[in-house]
N, C-alpha and C. Protein backbone atom coordinates (compact mmCIF):
# COMPACT_ATOMS: atom_id res chain seq x y z
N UNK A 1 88.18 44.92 55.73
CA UNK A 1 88.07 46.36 55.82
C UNK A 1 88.41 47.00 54.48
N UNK A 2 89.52 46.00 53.66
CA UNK A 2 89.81 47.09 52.60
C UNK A 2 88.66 47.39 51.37
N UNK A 3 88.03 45.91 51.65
CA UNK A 3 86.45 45.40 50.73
C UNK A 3 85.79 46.34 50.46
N UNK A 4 85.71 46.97 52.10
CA UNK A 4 84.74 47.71 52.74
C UNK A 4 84.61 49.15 52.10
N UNK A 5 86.22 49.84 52.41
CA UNK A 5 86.58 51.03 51.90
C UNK A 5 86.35 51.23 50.47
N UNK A 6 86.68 49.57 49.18
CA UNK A 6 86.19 50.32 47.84
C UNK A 6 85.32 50.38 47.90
N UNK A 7 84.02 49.74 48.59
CA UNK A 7 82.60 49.47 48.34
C UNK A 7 82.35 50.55 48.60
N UNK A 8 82.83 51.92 49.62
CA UNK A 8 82.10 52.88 49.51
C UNK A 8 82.28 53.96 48.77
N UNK A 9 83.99 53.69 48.04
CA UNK A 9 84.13 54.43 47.15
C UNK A 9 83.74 54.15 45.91
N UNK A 10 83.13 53.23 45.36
CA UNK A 10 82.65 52.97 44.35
C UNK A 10 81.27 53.11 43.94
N UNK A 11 80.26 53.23 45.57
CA UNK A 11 78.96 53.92 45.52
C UNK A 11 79.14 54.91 45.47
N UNK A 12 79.72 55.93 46.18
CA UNK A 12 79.74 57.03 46.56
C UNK A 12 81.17 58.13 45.93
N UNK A 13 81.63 57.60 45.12
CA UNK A 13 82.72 58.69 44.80
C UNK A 13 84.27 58.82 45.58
N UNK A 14 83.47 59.04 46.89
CA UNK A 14 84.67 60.02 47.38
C UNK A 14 85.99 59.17 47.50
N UNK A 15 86.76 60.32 47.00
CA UNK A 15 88.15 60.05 47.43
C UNK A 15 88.81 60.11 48.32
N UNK A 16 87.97 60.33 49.58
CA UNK A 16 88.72 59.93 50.84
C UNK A 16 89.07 58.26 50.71
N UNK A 17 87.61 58.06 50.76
CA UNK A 17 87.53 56.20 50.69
C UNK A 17 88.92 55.40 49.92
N UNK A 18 88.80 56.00 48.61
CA UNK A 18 89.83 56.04 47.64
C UNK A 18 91.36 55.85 48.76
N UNK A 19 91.11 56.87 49.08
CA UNK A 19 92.38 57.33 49.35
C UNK A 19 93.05 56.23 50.71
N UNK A 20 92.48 56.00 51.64
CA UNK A 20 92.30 54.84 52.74
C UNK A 20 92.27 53.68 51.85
N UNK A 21 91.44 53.10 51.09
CA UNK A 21 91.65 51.82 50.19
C UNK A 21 93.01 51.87 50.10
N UNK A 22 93.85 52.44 49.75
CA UNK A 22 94.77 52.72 48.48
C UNK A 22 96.09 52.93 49.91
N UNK A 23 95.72 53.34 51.08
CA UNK A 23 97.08 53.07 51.98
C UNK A 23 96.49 51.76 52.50
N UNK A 24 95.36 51.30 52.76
CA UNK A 24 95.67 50.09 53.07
C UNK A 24 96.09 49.24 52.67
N UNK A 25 96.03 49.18 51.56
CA UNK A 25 96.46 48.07 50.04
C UNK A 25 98.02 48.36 50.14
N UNK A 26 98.69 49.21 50.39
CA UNK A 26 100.33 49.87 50.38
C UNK A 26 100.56 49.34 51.94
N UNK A 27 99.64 49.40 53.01
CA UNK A 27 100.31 48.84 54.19
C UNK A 27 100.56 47.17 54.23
N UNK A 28 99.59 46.48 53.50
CA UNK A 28 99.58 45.01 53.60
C UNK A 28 99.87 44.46 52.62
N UNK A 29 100.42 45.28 51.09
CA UNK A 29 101.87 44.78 50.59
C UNK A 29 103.11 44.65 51.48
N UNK A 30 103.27 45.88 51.97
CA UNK A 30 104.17 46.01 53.11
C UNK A 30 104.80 44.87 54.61
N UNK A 31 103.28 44.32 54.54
CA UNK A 31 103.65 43.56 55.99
C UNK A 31 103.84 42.30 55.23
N UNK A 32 103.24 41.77 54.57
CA UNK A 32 103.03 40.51 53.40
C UNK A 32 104.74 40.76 53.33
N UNK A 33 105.44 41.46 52.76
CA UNK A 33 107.25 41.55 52.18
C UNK A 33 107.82 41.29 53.35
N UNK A 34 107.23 41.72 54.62
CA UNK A 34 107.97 41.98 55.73
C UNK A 34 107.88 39.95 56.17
N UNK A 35 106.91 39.80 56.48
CA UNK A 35 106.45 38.21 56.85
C UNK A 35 107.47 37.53 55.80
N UNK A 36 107.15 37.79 54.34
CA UNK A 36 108.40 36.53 54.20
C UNK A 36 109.38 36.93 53.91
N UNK A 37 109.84 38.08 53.92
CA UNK A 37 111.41 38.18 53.58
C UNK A 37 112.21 37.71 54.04
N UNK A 38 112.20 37.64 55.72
CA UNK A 38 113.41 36.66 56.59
C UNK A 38 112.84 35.51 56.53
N UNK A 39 111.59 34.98 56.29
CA UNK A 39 111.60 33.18 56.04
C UNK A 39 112.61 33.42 55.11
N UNK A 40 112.80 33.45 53.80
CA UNK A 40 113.18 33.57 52.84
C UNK A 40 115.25 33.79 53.00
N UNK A 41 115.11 34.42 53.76
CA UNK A 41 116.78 34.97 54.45
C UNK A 41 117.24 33.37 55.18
N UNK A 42 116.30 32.98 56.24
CA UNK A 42 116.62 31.92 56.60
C UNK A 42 116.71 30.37 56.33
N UNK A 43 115.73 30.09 55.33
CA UNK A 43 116.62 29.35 54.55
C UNK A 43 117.38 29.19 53.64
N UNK A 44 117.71 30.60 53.30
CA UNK A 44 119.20 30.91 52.58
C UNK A 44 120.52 30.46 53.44
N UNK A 45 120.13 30.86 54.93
CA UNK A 45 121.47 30.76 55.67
C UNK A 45 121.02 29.43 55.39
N UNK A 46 120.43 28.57 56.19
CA UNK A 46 120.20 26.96 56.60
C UNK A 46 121.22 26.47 54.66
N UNK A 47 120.88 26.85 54.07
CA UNK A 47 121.32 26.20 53.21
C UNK A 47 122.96 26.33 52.66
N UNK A 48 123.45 27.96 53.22
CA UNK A 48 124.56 27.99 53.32
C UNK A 48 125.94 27.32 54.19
N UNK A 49 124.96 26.59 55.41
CA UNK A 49 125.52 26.00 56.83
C UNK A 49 125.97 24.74 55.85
């Protein structure tokens, strides 16, 4: 989908498209940090045990 959104902002200008590209790209940094941060927490503990 995000492919999708530059492809039409890059034919077509608008900065809506822009603008949707550009939170989706900010939401799935977001979940990507979220997914490994506690892997990351947990084998901190495992290694502190």
């Amino acid at each position: 989908m995000r492919d999708f959104t530059w492809h039409v902002f890059t034919q077509t200008g608008d900065i809506e498209a822009y603008l949707l590209y550009k939170e989706m790209r900010n939401l799935g940094a977001g979940e990507l940090g979220a997914i490994t941060g506690p892997d990351e927490d947990e084998g901190d503990a495992a290694d502190e045990e």
